[in-house]
C-alpha atoms as a PDB file:
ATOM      1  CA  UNK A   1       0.000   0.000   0.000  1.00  0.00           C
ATOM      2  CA  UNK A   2       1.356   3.451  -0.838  1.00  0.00           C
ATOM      3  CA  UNK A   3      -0.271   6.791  -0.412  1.00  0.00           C
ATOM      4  CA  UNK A   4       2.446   9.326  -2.135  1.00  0.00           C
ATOM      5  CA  UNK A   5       1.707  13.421  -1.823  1.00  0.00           C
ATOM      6  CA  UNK A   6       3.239  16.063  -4.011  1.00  0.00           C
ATOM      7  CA  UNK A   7       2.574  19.201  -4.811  1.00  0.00           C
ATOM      8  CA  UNK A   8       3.556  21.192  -1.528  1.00  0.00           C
ATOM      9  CA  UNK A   9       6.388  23.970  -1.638  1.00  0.00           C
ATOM     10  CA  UNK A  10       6.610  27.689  -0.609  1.00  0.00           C
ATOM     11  CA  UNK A  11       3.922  30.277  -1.462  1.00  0.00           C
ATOM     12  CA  UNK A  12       3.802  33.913  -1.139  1.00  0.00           C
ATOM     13  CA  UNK A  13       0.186  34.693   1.367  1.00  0.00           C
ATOM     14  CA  UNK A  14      -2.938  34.728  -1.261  1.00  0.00           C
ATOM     15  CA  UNK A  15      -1.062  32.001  -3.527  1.00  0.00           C
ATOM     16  CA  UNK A  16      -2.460  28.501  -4.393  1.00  0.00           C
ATOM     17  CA  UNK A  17      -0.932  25.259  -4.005  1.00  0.00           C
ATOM     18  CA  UNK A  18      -2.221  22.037  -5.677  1.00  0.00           C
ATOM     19  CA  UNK A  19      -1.540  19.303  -3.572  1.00  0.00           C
ATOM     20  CA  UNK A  20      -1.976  15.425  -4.703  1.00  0.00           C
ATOM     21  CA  UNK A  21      -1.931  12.069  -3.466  1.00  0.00           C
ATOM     22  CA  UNK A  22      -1.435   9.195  -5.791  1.00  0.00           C
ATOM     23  CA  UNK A  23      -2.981   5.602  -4.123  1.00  0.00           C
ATOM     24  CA  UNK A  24      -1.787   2.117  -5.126  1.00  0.00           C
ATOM     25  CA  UNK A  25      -2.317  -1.510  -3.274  1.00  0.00           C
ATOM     26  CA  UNK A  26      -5.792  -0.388  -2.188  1.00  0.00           C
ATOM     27  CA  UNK A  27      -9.198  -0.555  -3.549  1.00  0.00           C
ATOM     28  CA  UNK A  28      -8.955   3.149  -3.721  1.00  0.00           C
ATOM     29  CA  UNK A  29     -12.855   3.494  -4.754  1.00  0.00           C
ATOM     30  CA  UNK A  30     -13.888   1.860  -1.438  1.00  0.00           C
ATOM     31  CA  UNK A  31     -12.207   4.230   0.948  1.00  0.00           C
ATOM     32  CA  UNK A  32     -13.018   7.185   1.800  1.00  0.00           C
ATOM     33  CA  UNK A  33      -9.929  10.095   1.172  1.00  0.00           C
ATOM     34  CA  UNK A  34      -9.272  13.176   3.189  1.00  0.00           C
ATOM     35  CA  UNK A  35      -5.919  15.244   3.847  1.00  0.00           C
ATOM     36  CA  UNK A  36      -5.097  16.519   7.561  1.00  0.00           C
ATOM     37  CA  UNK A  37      -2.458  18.419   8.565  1.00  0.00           C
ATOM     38  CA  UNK A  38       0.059  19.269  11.253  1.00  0.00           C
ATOM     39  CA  UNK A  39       2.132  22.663  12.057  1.00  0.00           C
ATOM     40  CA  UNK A  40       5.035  23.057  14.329  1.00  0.00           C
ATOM     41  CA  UNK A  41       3.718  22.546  17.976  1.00  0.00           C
ATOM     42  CA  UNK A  42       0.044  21.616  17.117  1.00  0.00           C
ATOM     43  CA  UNK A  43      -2.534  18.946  16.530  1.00  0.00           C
ATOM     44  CA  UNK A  44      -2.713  16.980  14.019  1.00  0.00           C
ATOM     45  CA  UNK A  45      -6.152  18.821  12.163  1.00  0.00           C
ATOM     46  CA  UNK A  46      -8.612  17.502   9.197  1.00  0.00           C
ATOM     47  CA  UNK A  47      -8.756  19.899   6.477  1.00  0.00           C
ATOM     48  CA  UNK A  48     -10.949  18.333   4.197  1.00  0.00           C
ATOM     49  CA  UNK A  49     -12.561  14.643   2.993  1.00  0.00           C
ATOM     50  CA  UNK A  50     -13.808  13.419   0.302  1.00  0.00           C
ATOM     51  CA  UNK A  51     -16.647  10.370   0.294  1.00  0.00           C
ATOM     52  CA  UNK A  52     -16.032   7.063  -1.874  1.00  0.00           C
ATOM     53  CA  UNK A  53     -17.688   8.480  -4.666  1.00  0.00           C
ATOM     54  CA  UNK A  54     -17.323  12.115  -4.303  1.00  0.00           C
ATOM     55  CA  UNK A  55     -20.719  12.677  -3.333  1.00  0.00           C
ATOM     56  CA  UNK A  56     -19.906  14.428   0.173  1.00  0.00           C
ATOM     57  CA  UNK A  57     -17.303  16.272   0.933  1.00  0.00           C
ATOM     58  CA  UNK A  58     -16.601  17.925   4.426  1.00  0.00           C
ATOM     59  CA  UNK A  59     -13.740  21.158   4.899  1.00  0.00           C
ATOM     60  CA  UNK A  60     -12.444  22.352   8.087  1.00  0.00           C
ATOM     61  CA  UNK A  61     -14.132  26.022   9.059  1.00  0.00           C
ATOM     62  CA  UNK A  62     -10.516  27.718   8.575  1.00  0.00           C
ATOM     63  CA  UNK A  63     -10.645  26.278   5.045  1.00  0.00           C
ATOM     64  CA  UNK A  64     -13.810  26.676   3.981  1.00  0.00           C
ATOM     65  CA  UNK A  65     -14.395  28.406   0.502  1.00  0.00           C
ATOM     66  CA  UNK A  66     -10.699  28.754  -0.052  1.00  0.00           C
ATOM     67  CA  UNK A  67      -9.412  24.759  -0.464  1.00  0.00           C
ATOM     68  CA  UNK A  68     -11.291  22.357  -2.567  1.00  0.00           C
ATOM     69  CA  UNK A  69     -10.996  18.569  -2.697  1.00  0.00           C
ATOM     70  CA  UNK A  70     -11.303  16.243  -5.479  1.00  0.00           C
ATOM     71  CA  UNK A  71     -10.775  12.850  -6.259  1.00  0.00           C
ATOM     72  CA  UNK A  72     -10.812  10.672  -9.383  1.00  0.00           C
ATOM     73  CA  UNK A  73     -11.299   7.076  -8.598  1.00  0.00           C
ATOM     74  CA  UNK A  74     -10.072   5.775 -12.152  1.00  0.00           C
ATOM     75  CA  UNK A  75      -6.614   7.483 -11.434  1.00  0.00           C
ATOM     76  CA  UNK A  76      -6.324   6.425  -8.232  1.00  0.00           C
ATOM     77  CA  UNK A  77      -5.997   9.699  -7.183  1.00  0.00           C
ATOM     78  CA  UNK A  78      -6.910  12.615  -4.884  1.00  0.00           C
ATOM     79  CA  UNK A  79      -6.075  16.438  -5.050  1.00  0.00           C
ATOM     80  CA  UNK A  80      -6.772  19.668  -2.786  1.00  0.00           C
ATOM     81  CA  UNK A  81      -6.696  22.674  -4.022  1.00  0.00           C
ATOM     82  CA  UNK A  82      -5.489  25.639  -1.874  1.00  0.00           C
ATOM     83  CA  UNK A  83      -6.398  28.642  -2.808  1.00  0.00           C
ATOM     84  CA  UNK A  84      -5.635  32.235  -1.070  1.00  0.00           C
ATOM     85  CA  UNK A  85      -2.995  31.013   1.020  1.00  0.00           C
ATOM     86  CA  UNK A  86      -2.417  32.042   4.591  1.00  0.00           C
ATOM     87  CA  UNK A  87       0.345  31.987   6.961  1.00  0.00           C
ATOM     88  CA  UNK A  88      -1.811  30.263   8.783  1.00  0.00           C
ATOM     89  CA  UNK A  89      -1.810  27.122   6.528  1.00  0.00           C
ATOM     90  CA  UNK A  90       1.680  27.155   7.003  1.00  0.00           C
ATOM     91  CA  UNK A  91       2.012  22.613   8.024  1.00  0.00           C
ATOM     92  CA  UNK A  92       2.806  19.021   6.896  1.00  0.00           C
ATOM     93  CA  UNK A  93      -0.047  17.943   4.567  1.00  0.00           C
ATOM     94  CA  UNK A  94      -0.744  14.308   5.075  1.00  0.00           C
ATOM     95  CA  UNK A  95      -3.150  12.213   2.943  1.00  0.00           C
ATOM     96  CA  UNK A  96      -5.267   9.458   4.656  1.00  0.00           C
ATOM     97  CA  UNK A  97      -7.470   6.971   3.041  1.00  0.00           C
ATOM     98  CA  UNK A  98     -10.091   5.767   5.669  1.00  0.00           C
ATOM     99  CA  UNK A  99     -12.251   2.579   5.781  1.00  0.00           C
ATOM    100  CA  UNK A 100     -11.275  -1.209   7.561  1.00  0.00           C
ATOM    101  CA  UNK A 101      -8.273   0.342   7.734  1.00  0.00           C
ATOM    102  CA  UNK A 102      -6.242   3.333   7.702  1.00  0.00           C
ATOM    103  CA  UNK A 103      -3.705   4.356   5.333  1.00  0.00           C
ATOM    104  CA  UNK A 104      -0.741   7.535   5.484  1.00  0.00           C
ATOM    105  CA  UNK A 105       1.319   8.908   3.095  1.00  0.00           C
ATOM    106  CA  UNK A 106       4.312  10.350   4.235  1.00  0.00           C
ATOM    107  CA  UNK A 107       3.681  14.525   4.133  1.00  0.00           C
ATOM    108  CA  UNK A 108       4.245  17.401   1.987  1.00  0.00           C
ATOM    109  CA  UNK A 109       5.711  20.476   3.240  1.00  0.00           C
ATOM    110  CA  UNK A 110       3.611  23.807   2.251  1.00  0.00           C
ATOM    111  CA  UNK A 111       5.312  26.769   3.390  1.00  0.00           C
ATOM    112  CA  UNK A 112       3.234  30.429   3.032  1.00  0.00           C
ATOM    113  CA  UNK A 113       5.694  32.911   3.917  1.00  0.00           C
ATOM    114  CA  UNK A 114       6.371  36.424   2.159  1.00  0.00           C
END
């Protein structure tokens, strides 16, 4: 099983990011996907999730309107898009695929920093 994220880098506040995650060794279709995040010092936080087949999707209230999540199930793949970037959002950016049993990728660093 592999869950691999890319996408993350430095961005100047009010930039976008693109993160993805790119599944294998799972039936990715059956598991619900969702990327969480950690910054220096603090919790490990859900920022958004995605259901099996994209019907429902759920965003953290500091995300809300400004990151959008996507999947596409014959790729194998899920993306969030981060738009107007804020310091704030400044963390490791972990994708999880949820259902008998959890699965990590290994983090993305996305730094927003002028």
């Amino acid at each position: 099983v592999q869950l691999v994220e890319s996408g993350g880098g430095l961005v100047q506040p009010g930039g976008s990011l693109r993160l993805s995650c790119a599944a294998s060794g799972f039936t990715f279709s059956s598991y619900v996907m969702s990327w969480y995040r950690r910054a220096p010092e603090k919790e490990r936080e859900l920022v958004a999730r995605i259901s099996n087949i994209a019907r429902n999707t759920y965003y953290a209230d500091s995300v809300k309107g400004r990151f959008t999540i996507s999947r596409d199930n014959a790729k194998n793949t899920v993306t969030l898009q981060m738009n107007n970037l804020k310091p704030e959002d400044t963390a490791v950016y972990y994708c999880n695929a949820g259902g008998t049993t959890n699965y990590w990728g290994q983090g993305t660093q996305v730094t927003v920093s002028s």
